[in-house]
Protein backbone atom coordinates (compact mmCIF):
# COMPACT_ATOMS: atom_id res chain seq x y z
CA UNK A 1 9.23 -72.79 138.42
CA UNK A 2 12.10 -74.83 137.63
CA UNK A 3 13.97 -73.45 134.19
CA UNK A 4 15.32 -76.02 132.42
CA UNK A 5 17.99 -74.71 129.48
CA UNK A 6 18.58 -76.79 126.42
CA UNK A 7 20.55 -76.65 123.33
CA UNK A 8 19.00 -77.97 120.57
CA UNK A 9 20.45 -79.82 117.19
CA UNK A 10 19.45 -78.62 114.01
CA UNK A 11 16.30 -80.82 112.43
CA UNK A 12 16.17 -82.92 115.27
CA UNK A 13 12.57 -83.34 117.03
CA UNK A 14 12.98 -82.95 120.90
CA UNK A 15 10.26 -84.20 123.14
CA UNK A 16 10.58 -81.71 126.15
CA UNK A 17 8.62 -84.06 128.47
CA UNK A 18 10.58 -86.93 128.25
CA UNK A 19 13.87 -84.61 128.45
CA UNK A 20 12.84 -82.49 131.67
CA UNK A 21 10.99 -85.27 133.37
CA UNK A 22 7.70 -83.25 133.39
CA UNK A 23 4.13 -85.38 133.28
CA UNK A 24 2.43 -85.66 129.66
CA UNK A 25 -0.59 -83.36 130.05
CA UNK A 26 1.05 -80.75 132.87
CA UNK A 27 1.03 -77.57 131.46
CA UNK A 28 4.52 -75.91 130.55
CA UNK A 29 6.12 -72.26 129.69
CA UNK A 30 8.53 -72.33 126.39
CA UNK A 31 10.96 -69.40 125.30
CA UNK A 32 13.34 -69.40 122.43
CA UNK A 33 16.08 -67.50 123.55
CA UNK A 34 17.00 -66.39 119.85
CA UNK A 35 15.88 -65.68 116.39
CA UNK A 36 16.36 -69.40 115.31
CA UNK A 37 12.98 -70.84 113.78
CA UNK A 38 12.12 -73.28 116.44
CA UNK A 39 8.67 -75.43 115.74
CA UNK A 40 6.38 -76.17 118.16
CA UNK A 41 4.00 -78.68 118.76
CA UNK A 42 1.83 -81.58 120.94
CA UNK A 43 2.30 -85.37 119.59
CA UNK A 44 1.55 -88.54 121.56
CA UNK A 45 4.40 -89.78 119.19
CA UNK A 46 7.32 -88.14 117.54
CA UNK A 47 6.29 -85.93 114.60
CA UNK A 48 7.67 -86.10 110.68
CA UNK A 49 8.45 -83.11 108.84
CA UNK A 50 7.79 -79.57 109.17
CA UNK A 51 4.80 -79.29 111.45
CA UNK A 52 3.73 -77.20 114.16
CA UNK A 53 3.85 -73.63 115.49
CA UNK A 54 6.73 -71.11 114.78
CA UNK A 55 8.58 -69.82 117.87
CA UNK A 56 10.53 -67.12 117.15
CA UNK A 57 11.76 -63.76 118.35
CA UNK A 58 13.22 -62.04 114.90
CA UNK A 59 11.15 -58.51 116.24
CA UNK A 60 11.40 -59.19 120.35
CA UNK A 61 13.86 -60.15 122.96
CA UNK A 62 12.47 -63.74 122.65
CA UNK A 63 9.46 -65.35 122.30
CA UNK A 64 7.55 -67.72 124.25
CA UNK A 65 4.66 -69.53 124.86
CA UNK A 66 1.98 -71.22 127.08
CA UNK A 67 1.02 -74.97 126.60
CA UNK A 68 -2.10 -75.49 128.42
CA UNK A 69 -2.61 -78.40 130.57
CA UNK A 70 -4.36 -81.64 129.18
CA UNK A 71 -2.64 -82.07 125.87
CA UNK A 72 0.40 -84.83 124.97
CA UNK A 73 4.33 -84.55 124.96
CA UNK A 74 5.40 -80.83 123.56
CA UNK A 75 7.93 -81.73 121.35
CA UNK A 76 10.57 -79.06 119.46
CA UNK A 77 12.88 -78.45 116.54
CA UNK A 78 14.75 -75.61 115.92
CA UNK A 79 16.22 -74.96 112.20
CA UNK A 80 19.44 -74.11 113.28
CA UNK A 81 21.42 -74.88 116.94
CA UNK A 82 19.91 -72.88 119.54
CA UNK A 83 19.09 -72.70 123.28
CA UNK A 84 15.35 -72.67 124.72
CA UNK A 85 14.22 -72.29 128.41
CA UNK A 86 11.24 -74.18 129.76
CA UNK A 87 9.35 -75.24 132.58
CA UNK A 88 6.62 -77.18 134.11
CA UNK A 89 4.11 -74.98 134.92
CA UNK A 90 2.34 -75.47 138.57
């Protein structure tokens, strides 16, 4: 796999597909390298608000997760600055 680091803004919904290049619908690997609240979600289009699936490590080293394949863009926001890893998953 190719890791692909990122730091992201505070409030500001990042579309990982779009950023890393990687095909809507390929499946992907996500970790929050922090204890930020990063949310977590599929969208054909950009979400509004506070949607989606915590990621966040505030017991463990990190926290990741899977995206199966055959869904739309993964997009991201974290609540504060922080830095994620992820990867297309082949």
């Amino acid at each position: 796999m190719n890791y692909n680091n990122v730091t992201l803004a505070a409030g500001v919904w990042t579309n990982l597909n779009a950023l890393g290049g990687i095909t809507t619908g390929n499946a992907m690997f996500v970790k929050n390298l922090g204890i930020v609240r990063v949310r977590i979600m599929q969208s054909a289009t950009q979400p509004t608000g506070v949607v989606g699936d915590v990621l966040t490590s505030l017991s463990l080293p990190y926290a990741h997760k899977d995206i199966a394949a055959g869904g739309d863009d993964v997009w991201v926001m974290a609540t504060h600055a922080c830095e994620i890893v992820y990867a297309e998953v082949v």
